[in-house]
N, C-alpha and C. Protein backbone atom coordinates (compact mmCIF):
# COMPACT_ATOMS: atom_id res chain seq x y z
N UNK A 1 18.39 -5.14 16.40
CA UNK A 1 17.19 -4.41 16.04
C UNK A 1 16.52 -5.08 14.84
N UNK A 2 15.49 -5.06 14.54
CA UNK A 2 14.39 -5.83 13.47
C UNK A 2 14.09 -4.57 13.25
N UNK A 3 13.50 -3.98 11.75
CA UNK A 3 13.29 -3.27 11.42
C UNK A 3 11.62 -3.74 10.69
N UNK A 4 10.55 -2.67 10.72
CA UNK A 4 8.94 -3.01 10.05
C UNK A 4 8.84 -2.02 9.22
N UNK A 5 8.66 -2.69 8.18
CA UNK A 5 9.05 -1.22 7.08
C UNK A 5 7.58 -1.35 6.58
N UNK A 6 7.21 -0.24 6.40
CA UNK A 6 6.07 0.37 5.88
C UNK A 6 5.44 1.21 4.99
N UNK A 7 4.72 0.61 3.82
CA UNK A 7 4.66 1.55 2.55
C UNK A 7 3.07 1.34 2.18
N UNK A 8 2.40 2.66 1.19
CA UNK A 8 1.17 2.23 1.18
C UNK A 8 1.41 2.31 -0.90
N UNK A 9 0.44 2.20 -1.27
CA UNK A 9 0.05 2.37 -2.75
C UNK A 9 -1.71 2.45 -2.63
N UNK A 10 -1.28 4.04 -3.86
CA UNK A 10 -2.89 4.56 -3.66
C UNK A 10 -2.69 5.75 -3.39
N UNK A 11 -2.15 6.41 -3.30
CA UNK A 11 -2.28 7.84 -2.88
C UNK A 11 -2.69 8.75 -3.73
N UNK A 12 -2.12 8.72 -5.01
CA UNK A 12 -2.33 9.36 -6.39
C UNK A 12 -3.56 9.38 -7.10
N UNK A 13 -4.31 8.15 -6.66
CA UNK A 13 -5.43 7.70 -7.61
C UNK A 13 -6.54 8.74 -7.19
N UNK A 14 -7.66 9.02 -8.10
CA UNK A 14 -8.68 9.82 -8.23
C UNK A 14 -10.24 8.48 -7.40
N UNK A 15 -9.75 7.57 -7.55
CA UNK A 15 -10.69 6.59 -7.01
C UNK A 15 -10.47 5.25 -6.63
N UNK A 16 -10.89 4.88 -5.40
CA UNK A 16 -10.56 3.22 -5.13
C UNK A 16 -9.64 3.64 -3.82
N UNK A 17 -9.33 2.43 -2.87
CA UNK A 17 -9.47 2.67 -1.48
C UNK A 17 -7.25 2.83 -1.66
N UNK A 18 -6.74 3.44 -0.39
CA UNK A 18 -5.13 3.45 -0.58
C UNK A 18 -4.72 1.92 0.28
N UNK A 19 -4.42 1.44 -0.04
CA UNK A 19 -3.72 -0.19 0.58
C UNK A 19 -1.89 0.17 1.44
N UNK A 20 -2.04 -0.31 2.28
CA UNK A 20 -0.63 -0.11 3.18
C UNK A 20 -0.33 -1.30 3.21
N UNK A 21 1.20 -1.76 3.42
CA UNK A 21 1.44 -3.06 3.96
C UNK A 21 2.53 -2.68 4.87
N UNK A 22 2.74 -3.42 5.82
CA UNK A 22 4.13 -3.69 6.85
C UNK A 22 4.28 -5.07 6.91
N UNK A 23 5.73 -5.14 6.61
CA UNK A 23 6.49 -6.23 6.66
C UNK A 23 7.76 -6.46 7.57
N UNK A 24 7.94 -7.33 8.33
CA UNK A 24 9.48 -7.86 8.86
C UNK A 24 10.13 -8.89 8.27
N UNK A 25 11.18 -8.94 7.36
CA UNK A 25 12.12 -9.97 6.67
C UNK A 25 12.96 -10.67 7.67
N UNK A 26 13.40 -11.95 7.00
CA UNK A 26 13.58 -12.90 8.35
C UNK A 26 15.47 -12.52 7.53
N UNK A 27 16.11 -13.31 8.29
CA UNK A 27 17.50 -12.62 7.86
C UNK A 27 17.66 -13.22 6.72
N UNK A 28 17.23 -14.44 6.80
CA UNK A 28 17.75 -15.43 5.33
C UNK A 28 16.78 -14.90 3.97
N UNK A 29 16.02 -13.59 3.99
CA UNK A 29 15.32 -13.59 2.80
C UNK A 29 16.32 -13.26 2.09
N UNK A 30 16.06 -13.72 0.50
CA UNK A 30 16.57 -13.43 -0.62
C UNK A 30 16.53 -11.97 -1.07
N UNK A 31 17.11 -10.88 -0.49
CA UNK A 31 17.01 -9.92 -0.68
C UNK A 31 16.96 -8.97 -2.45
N UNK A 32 17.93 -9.93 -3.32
CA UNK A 32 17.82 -9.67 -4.31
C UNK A 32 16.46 -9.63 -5.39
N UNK A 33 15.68 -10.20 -4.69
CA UNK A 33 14.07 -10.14 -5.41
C UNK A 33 13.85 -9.11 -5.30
N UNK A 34 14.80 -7.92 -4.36
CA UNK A 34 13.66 -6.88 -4.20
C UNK A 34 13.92 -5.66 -4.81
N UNK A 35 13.06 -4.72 -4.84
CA UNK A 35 13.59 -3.01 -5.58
C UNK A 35 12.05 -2.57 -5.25
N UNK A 36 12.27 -1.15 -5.58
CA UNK A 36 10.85 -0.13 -5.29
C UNK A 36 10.07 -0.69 -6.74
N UNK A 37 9.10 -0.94 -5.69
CA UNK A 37 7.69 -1.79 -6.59
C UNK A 37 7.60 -0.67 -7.98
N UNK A 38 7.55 0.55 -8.07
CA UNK A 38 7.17 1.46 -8.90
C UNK A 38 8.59 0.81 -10.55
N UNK A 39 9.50 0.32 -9.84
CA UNK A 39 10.59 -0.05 -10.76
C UNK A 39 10.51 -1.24 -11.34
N UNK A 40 9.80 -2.05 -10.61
CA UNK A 40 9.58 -3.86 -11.11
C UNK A 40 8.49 -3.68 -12.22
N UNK A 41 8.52 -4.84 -12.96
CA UNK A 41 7.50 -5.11 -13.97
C UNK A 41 6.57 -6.07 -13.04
N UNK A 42 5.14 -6.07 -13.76
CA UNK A 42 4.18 -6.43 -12.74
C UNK A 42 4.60 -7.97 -12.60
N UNK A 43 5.41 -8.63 -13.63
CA UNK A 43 5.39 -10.34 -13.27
C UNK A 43 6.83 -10.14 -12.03
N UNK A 44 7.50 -9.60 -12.17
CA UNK A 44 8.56 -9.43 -11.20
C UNK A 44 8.07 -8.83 -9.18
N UNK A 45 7.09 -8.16 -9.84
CA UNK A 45 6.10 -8.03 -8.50
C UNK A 45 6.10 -9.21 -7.96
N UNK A 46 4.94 -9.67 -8.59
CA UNK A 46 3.79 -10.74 -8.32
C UNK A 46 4.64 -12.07 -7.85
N UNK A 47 5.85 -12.00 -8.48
CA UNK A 47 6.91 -13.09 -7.83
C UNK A 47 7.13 -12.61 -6.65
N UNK A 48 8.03 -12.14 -6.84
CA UNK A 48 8.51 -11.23 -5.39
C UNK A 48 7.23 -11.27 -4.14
N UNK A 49 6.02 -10.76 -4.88
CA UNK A 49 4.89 -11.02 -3.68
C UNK A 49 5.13 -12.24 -2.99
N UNK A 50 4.66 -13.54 -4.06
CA UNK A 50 4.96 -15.04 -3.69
C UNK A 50 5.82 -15.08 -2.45
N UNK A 51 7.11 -14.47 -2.59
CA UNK A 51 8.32 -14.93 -1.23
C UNK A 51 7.94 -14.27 -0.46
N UNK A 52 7.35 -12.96 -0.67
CA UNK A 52 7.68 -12.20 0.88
C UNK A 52 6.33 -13.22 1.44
N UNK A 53 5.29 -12.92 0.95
CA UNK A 53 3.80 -13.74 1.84
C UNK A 53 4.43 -14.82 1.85
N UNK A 54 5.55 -15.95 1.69
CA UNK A 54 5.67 -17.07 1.97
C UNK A 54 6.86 -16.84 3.18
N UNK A 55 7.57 -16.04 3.06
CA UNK A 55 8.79 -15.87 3.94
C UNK A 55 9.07 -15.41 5.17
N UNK A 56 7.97 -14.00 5.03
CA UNK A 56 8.19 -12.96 5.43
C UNK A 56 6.86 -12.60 6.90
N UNK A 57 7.28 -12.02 7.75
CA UNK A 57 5.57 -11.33 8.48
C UNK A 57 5.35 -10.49 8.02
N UNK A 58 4.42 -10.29 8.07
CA UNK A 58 3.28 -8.78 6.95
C UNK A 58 1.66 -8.91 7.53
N UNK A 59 1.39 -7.49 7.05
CA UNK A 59 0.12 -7.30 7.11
C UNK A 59 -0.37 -6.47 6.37
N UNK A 60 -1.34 -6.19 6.13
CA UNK A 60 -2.44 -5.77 5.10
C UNK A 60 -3.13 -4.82 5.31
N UNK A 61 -3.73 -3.54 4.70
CA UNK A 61 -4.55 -3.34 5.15
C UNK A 61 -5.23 -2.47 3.68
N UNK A 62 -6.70 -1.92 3.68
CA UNK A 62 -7.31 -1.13 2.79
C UNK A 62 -7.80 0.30 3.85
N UNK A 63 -7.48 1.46 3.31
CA UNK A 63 -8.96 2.34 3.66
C UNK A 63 -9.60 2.84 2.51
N UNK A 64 -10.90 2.79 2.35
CA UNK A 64 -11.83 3.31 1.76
C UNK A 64 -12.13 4.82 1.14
N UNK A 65 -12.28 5.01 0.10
CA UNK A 65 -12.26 5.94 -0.64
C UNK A 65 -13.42 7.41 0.57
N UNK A 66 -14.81 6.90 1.16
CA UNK A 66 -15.00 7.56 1.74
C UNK A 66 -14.54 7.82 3.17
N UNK A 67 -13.49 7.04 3.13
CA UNK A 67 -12.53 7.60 4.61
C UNK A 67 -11.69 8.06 4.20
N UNK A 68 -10.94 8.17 3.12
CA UNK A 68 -10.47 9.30 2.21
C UNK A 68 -10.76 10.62 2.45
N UNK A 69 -12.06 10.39 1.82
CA UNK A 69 -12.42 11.96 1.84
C UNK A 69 -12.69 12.50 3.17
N UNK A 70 -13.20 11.76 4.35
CA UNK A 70 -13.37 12.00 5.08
C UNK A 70 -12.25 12.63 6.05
N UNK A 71 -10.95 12.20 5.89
CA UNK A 71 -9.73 12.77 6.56
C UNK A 71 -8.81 13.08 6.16
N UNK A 72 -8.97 12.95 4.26
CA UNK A 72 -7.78 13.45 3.57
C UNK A 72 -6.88 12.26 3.56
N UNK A 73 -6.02 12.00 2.02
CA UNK A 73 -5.10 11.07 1.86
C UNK A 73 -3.96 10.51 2.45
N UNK A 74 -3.54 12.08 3.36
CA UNK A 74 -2.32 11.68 4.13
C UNK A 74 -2.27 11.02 5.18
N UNK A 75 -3.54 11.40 6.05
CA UNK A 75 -3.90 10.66 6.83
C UNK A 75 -4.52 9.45 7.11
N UNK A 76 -5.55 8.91 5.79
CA UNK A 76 -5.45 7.78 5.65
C UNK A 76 -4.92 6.75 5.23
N UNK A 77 -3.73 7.22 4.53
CA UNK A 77 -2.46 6.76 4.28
C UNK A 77 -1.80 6.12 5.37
N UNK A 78 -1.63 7.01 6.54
CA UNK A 78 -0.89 6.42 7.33
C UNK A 78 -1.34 5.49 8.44
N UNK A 79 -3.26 5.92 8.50
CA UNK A 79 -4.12 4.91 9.32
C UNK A 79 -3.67 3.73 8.67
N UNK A 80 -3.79 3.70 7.25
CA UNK A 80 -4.15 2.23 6.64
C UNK A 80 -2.54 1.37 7.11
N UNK A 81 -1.37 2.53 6.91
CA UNK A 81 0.02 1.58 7.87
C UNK A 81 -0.35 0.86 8.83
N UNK A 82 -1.08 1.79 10.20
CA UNK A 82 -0.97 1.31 11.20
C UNK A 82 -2.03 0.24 11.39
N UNK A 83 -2.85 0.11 10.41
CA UNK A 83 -4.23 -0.66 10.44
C UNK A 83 -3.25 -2.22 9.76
N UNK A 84 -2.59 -2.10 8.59
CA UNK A 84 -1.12 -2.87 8.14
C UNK A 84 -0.69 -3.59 9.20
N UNK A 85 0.08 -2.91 9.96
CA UNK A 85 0.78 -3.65 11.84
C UNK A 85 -0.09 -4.40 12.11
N UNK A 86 -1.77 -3.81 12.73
CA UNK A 86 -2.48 -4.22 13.09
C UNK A 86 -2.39 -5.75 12.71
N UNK A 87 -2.88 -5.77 11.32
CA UNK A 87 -3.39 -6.95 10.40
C UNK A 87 -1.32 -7.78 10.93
N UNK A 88 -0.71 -7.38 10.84
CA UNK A 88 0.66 -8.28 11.59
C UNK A 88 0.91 -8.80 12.54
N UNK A 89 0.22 -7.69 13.57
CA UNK A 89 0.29 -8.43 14.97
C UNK A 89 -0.88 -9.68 15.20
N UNK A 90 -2.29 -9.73 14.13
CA UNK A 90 -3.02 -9.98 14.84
C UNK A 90 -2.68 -11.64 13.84
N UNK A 91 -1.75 -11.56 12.95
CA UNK A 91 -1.48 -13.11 12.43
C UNK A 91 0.11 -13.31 12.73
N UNK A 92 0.69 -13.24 13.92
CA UNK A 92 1.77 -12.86 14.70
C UNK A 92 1.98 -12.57 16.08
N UNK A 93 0.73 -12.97 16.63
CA UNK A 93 -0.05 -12.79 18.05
C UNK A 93 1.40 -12.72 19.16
N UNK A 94 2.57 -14.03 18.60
CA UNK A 94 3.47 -14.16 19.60
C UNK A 94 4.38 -13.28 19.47
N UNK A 95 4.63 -12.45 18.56
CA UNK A 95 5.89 -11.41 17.82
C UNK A 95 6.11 -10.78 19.31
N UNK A 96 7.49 -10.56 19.65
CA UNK A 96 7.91 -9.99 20.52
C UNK A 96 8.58 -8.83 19.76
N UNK A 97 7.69 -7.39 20.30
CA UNK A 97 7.98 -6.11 20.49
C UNK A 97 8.89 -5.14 20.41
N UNK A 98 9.68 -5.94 21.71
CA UNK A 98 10.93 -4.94 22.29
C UNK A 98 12.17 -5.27 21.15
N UNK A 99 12.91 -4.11 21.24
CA UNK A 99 13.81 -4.12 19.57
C UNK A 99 13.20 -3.85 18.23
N UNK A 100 11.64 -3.26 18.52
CA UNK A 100 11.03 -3.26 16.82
C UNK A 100 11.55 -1.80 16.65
N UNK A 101 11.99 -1.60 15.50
CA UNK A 101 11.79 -0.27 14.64
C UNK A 101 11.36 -0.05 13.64
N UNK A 102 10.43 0.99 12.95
CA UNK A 102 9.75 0.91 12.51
C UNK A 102 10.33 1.80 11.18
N UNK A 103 9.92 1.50 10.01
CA UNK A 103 10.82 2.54 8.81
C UNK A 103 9.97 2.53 7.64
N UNK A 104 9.25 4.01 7.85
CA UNK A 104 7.90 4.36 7.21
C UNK A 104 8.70 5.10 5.39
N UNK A 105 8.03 4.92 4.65
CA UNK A 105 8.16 5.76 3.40
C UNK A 105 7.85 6.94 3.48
N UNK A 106 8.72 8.17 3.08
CA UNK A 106 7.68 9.16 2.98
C UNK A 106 8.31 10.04 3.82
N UNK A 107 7.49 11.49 4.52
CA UNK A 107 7.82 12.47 5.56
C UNK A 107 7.27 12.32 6.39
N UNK A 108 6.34 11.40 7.06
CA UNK A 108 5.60 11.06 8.33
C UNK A 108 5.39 9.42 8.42
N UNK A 109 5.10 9.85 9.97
CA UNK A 109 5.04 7.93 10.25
C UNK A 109 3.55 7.54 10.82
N UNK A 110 3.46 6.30 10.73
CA UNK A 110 2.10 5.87 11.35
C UNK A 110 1.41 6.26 12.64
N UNK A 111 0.11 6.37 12.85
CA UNK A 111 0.07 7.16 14.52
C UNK A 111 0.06 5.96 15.25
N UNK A 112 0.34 5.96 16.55
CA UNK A 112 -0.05 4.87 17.64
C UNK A 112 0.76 3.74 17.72
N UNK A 113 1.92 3.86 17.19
CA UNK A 113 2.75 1.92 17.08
C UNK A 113 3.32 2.24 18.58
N UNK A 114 3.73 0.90 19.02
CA UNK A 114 4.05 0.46 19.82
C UNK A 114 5.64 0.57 20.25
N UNK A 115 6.57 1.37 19.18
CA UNK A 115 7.74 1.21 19.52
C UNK A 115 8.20 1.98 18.42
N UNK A 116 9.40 2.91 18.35
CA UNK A 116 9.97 4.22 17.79
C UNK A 116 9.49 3.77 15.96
N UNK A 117 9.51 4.91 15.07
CA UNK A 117 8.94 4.58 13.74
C UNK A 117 9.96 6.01 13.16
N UNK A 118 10.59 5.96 11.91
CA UNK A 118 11.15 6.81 11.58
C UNK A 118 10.65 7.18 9.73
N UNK A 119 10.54 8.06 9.50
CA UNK A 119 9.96 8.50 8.51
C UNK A 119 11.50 8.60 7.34
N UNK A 120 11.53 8.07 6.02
CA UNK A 120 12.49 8.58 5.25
C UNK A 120 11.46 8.60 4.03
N UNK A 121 12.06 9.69 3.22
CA UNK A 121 11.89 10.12 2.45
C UNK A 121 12.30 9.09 0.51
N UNK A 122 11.59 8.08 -0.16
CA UNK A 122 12.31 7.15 -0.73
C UNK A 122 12.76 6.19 -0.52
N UNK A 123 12.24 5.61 0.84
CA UNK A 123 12.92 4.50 1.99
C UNK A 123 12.05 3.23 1.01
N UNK A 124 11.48 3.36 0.10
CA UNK A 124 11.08 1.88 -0.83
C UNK A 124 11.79 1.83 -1.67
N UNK A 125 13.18 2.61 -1.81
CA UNK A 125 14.01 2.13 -2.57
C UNK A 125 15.54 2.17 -1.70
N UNK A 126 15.19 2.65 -0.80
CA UNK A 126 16.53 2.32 0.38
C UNK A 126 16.40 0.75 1.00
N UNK A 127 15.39 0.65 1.66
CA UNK A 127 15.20 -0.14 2.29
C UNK A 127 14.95 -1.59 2.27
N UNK A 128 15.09 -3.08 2.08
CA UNK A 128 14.20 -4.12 1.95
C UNK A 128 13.14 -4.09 2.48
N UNK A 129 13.01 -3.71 3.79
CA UNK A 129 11.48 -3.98 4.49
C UNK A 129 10.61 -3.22 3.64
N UNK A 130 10.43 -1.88 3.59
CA UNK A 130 10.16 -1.13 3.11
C UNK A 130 10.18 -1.16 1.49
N UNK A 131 11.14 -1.94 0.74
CA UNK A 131 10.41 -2.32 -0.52
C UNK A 131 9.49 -3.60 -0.68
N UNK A 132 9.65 -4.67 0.33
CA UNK A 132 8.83 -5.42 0.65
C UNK A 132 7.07 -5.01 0.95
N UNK A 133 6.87 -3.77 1.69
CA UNK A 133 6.00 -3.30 1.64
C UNK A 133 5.37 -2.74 0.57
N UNK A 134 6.23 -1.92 -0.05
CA UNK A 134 6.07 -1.41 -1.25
C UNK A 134 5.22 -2.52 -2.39
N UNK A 135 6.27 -3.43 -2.24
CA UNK A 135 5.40 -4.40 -3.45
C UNK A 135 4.10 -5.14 -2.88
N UNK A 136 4.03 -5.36 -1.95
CA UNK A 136 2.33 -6.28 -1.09
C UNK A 136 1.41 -5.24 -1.32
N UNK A 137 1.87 -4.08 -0.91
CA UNK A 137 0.57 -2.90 -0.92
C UNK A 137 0.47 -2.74 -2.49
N UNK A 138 1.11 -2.19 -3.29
CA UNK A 138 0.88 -2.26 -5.25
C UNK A 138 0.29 -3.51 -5.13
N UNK A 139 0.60 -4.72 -4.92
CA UNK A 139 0.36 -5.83 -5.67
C UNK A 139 -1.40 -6.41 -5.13
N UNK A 140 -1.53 -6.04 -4.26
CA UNK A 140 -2.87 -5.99 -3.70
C UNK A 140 -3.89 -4.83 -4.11
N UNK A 141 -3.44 -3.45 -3.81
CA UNK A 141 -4.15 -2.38 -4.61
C UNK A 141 -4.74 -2.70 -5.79
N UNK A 142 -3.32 -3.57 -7.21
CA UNK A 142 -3.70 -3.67 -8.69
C UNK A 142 -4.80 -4.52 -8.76
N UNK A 143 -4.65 -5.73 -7.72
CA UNK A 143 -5.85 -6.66 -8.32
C UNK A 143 -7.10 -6.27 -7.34
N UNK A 144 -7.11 -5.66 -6.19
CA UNK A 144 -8.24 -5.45 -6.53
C UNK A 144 -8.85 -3.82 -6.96
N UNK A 145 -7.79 -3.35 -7.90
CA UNK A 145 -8.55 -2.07 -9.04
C UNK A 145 -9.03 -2.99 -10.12
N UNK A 146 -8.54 -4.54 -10.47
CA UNK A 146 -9.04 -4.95 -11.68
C UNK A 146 -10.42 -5.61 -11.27
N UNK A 147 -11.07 -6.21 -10.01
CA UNK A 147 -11.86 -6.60 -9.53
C UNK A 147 -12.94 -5.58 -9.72
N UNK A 148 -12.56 -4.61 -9.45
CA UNK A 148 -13.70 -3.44 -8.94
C UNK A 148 -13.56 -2.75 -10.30
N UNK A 149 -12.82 -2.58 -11.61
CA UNK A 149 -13.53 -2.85 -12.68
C UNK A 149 -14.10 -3.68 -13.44
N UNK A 150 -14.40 -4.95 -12.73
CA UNK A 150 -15.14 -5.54 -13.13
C UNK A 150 -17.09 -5.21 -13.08
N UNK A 151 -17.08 -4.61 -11.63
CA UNK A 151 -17.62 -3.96 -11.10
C UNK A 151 -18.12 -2.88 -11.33
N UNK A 152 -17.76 -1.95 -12.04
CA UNK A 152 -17.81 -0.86 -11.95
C UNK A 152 -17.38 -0.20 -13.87
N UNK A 153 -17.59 -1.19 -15.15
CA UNK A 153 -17.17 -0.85 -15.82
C UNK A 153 -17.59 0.65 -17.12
N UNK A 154 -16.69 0.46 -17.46
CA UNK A 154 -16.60 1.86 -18.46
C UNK A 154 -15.48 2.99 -17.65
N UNK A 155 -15.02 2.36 -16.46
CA UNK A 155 -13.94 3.90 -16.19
C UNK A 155 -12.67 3.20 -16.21
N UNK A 156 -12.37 2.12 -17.01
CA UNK A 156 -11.23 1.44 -16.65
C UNK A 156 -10.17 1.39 -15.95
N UNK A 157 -10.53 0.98 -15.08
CA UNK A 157 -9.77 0.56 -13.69
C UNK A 157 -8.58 -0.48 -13.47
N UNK A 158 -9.02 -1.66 -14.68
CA UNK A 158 -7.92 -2.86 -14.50
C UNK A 158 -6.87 -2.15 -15.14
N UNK A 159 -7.22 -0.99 -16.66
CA UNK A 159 -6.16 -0.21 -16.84
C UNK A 159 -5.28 0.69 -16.19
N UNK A 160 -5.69 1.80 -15.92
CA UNK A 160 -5.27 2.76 -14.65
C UNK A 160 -5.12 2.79 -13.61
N UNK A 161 -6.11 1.67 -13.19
CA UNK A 161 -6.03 1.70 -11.45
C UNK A 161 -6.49 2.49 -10.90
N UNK A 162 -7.17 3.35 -11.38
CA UNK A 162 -7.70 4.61 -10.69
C UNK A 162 -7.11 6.06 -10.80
N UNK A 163 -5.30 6.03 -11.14
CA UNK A 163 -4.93 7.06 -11.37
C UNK A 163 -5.38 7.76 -12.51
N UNK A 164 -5.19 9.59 -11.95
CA UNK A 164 -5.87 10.50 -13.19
C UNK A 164 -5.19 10.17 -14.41
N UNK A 165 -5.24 9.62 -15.38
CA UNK A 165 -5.23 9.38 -16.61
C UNK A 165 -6.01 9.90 -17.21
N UNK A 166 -5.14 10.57 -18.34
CA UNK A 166 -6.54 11.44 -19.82
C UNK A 166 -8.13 10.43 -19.80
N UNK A 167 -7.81 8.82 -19.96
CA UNK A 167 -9.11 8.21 -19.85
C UNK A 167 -9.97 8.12 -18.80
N UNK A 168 -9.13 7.83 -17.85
CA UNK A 168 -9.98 8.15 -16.71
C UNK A 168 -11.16 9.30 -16.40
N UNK A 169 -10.34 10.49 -16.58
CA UNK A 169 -11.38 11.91 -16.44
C UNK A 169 -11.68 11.83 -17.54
N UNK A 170 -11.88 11.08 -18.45
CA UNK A 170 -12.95 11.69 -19.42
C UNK A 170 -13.80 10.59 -19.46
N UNK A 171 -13.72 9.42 -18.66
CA UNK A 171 -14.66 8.73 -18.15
C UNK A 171 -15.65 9.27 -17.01
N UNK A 172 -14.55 9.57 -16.36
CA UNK A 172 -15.73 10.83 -15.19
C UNK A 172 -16.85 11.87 -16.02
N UNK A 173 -15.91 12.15 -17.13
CA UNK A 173 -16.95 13.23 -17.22
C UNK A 173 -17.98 13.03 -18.12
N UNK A 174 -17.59 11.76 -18.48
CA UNK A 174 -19.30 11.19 -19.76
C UNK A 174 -20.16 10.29 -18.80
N UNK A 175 -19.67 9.51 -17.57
CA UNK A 175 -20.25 8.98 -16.78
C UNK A 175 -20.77 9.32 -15.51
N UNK A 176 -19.88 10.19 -15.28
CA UNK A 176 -20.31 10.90 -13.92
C UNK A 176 -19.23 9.69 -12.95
N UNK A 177 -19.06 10.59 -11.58
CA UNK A 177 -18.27 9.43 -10.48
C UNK A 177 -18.88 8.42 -10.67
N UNK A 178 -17.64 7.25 -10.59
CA UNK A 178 -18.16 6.00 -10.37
C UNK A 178 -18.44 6.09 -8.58
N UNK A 179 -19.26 4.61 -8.26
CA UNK A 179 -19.63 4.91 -6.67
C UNK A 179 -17.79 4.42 -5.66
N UNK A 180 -17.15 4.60 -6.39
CA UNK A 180 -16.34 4.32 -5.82
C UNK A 180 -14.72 5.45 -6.12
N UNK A 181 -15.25 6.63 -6.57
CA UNK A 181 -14.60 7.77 -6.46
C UNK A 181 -13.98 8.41 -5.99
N UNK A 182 -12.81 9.38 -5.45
CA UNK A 182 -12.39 10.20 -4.20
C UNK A 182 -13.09 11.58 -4.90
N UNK A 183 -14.38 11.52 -4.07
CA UNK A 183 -15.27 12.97 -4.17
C UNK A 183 -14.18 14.34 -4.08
N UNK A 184 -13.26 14.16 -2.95
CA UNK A 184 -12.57 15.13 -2.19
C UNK A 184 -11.45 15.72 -3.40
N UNK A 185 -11.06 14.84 -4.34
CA UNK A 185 -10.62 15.00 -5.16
C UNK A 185 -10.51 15.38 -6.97
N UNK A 186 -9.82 16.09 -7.42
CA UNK A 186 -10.38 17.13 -8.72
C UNK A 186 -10.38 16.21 -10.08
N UNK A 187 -11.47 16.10 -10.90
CA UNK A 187 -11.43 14.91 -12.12
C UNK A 187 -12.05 15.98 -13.34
């Protein structure tokens, strides 16, 4: 069995799109690079990123703050997984299928995959695949929250990332939403 472990980063934040990644590790990865992204320091990430995108299959994905609001976090949480696969299969065209299992973070799994997906609860710190994911989705989310405060400055973003932080909402509330906000959500 091959296991596609699947994690997003972004869920928490008050603004800026939630990023998913899915990954499959080949047997020979160096497993010891890895731990739940929330536990690494960002240069221990950003390494760790390096091997898996050099080692590893993965895919990517963003959804958008107004598809956020539009269907609620949980659910675009788990689109942006399966949108993740997507972005795997489609730089992985030959990946053969049969034997995939799938091992989502969390209490629910992605809609629509192609082959069984099991939901655990902390599985980015059980799992390699799944901390593999863990760190591509953070490590992509951070840079581009620092991009889009470049963009977008005075609500500091390269700081927070978007999560509610004391500065944050009190950037909301001398500036008003930035255009890149979760409306649906309380600041």
């Amino acid at each position: 069995m091959i296991a596609v472990g699947f994690d997003e980063a972004g869920r928490g934040p008050l603004a800026g799109p939630v990023c998913a990644a899915a990954v499959i590790l080949p047997k020979s990865f160096p497993l010891e690079i890895l731990n739940d992204s929330k536990k690494m320091s960002e240069k221990k990430r950003l390494a760790a990123e390096a091997v898996i995108k050099e080692k590893a299959v993965w895919g990517l994905a963003f959804v958008d703050h107004k598809t956020i609001d539009e269907m609620n976090i949980l659910r675009a949480s788990l689109y942006a997984m399966k949108l993740a696969f997507d972005d795997l299969l489609k730089k992985n065209s030959n990946l053969d299928l049969s034997g995939l299992k799938g091992i989502a973070d969390g209490n629910f799994v992605p809609p629509d995959l192609p082959f069984e997906c099991e939901a655990v609860v902390k599985a980015d710190a059980k799992f390699p695949e799944v901390m593999a994911a863990s760190i591509l989705a953070k490590t992509a989310r951070d840079r581009l929250m620092v991009e889009l405060d470049k963009k977008y400055p005075g609500y500091g973003y390269a700081k927070h990332k978007g999560y509610p932080t004391a500065a944050h909402k009190a950037a909301c509330r001398a500036l008003g939403p930035s255009p890149i906000q979760r409306l649906s959500f309380s600041y």
